[in-house]
C-alpha atoms as a PDB file:
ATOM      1  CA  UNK A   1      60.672 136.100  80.697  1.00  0.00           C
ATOM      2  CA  UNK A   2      61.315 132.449  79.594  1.00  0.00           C
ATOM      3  CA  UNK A   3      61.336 131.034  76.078  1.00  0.00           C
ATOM      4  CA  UNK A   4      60.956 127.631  74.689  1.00  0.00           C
ATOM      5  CA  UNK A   5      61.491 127.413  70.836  1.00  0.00           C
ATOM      6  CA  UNK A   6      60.367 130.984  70.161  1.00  0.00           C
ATOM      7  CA  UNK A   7      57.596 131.511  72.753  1.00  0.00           C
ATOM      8  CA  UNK A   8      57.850 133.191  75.417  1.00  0.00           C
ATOM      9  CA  UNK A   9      55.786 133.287  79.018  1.00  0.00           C
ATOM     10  CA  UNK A  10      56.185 136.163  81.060  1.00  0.00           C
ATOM     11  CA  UNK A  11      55.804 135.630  84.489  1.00  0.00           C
ATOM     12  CA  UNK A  12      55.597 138.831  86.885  1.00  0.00           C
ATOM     13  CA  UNK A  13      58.056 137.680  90.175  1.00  0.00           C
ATOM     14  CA  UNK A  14      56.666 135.920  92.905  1.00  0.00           C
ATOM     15  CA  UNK A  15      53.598 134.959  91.382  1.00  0.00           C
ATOM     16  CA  UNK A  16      52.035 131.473  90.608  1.00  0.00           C
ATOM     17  CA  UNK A  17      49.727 130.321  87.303  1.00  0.00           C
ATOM     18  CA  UNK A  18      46.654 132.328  87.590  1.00  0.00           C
ATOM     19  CA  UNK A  19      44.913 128.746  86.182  1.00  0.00           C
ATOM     20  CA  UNK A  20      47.023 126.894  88.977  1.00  0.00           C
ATOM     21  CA  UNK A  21      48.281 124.327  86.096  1.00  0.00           C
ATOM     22  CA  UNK A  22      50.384 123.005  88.645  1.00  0.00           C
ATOM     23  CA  UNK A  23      53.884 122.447  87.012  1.00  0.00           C
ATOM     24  CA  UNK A  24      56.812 124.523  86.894  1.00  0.00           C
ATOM     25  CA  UNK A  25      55.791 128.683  85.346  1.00  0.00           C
ATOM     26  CA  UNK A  26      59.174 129.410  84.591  1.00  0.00           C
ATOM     27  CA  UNK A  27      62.339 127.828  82.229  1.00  0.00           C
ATOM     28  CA  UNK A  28      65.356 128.762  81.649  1.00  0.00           C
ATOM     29  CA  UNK A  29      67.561 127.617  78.347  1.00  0.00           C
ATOM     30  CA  UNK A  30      71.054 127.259  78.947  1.00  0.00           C
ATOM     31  CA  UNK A  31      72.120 125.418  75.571  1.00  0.00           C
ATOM     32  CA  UNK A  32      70.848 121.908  75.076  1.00  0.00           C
ATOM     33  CA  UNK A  33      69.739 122.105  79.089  1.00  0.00           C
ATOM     34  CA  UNK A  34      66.378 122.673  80.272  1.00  0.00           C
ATOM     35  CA  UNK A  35      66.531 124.269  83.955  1.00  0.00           C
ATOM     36  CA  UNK A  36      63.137 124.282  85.356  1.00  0.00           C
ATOM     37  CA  UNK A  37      62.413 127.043  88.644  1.00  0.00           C
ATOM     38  CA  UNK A  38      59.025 127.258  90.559  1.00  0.00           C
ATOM     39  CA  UNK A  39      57.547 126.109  93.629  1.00  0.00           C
ATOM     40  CA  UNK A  40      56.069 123.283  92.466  1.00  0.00           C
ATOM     41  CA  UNK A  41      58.760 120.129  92.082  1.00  0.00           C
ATOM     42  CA  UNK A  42      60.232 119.858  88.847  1.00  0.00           C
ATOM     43  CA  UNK A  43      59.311 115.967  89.507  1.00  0.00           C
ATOM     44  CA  UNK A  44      55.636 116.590  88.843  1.00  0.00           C
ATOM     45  CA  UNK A  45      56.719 118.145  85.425  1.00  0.00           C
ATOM     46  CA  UNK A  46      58.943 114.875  84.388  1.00  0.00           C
ATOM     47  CA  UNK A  47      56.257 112.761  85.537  1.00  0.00           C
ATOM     48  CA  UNK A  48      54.328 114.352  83.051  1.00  0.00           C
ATOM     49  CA  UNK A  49      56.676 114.678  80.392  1.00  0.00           C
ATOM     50  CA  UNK A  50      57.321 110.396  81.355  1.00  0.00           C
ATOM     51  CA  UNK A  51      53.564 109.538  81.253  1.00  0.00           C
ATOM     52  CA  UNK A  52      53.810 111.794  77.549  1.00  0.00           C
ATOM     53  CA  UNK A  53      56.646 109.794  76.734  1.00  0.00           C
ATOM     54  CA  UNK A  54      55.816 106.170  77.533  1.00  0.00           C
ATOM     55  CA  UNK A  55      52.587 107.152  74.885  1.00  0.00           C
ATOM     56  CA  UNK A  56      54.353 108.202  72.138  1.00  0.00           C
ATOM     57  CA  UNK A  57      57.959 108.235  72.658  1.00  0.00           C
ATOM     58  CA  UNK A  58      59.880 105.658  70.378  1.00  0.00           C
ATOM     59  CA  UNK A  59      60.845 102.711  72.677  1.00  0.00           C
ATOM     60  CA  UNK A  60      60.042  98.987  72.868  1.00  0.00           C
ATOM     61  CA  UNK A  61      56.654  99.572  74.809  1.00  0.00           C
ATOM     62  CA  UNK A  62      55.833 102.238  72.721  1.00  0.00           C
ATOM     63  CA  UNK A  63      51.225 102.341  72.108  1.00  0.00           C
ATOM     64  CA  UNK A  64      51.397 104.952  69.291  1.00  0.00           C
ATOM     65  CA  UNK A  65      55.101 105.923  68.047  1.00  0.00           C
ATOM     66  CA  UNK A  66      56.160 109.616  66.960  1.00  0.00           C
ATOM     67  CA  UNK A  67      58.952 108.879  65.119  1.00  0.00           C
ATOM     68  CA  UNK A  68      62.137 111.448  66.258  1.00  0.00           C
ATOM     69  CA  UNK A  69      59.981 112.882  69.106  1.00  0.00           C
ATOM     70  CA  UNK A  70      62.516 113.814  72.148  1.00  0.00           C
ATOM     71  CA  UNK A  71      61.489 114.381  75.766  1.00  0.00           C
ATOM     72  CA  UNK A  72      63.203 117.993  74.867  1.00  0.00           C
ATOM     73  CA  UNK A  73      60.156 117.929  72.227  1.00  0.00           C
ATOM     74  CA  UNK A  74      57.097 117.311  74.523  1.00  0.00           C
ATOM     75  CA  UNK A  75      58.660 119.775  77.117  1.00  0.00           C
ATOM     76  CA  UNK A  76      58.473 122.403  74.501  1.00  0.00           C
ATOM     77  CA  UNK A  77      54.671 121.010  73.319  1.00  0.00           C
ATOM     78  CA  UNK A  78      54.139 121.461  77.243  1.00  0.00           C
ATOM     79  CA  UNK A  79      54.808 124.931  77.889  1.00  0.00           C
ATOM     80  CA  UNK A  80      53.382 126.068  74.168  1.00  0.00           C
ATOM     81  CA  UNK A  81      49.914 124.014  75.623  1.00  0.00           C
ATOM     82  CA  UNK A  82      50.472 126.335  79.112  1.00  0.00           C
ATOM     83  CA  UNK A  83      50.761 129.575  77.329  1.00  0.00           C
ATOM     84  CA  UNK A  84      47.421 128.551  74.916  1.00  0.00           C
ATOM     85  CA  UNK A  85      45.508 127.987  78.503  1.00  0.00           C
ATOM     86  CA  UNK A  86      46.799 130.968  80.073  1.00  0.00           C
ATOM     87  CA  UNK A  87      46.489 133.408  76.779  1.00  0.00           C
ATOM     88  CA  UNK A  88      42.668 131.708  76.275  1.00  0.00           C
ATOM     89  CA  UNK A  89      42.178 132.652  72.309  1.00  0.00           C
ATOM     90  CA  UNK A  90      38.756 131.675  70.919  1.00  0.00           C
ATOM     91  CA  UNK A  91      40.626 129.146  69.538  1.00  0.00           C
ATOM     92  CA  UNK A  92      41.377 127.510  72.700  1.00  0.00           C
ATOM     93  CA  UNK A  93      39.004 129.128  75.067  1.00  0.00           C
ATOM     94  CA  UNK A  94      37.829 125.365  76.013  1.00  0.00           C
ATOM     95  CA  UNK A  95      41.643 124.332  76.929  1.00  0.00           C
ATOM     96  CA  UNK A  96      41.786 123.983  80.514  1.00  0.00           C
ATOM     97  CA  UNK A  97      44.435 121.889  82.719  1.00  0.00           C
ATOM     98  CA  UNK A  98      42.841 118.613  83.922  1.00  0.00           C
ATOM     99  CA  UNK A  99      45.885 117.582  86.492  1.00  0.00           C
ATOM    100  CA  UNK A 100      48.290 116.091  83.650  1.00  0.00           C
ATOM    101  CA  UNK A 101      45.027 113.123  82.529  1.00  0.00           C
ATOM    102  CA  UNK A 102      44.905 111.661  79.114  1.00  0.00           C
ATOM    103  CA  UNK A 103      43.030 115.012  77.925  1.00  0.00           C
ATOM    104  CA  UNK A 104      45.969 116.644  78.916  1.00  0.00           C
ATOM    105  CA  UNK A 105      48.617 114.266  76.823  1.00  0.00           C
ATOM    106  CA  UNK A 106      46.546 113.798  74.088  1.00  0.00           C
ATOM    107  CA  UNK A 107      46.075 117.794  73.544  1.00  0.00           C
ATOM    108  CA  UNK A 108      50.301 118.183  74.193  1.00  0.00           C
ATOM    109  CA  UNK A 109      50.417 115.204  71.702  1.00  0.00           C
ATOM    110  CA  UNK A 110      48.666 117.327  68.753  1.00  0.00           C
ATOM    111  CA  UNK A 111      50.532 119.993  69.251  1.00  0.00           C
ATOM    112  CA  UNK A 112      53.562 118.059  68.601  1.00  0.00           C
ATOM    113  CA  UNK A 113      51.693 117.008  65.881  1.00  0.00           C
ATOM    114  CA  UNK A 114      51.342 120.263  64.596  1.00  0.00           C
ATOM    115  CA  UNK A 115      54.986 120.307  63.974  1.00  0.00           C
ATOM    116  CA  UNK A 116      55.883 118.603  59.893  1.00  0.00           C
ATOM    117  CA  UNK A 117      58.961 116.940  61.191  1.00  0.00           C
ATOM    118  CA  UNK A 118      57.296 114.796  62.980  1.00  0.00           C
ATOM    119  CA  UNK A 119      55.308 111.389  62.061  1.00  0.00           C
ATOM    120  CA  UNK A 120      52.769 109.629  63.695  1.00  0.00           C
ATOM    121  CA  UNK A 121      52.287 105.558  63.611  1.00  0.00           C
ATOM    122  CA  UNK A 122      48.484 104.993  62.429  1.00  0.00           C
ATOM    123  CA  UNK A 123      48.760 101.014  62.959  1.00  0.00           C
ATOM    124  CA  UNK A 124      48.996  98.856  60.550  1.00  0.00           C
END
């Protein structure tokens, strides 16, 4: 079993995403450091977690700032919008993983969202 922030994914050994999401199935927490273990590279994860970042992360060439968002935060937003594909509540029965697109960031971007501490710009 791994756990991110009080979820947890259980993942029976040896087997792959039943959905075939495509990034890592399984983390490990060792303290402040995020161990990722699959077949998959753990690149294709970061280059999500980058193409997340460069959205909404706050830097100079920031589009639409979160202010205090981490890259430790939209790993965590990742695997809580994994578990809501894989579990498929009514609630999210229309999730489905569309190969990290802007669907994809924009519906791991809410569910940071969803979280008080954090703010969103809205322009202006």
């Amino acid at each position: 079993m791994s756990s991110t922030k009080g979820h947890s994914v259980n993942w029976p050994k040896g087997e792959h995403n039943p959905l075939q999401i495509g990034y890592n199935t399984k983390v490990i927490n060792k303290g402040d450091l995020m161990l990722f273990t699959s077949d998959r590279p753990v690149k294709e994860l970061n280059d999500f977690v980058d193409y997340v970042w460069s959205f909404y992360g706050e830097h100079d060439d920031t589009l639409y700032p979160i202010f205090g968002l981490t890259k430790r935060d939209i790993y965590n937003a990742f695997f809580i919008y994994q578990e809501r594909i894989e579990k498929g509540d009514l609630e999210y029965v229309h999730y489905s993983w569309g190969d990290g697109d802007s669907l994809d960031r924009e519906r791991v971007r809410d569910i940071i969202l969803e979280q008080p501490q954090f703010i969103a710009w809205h322009g202006g």
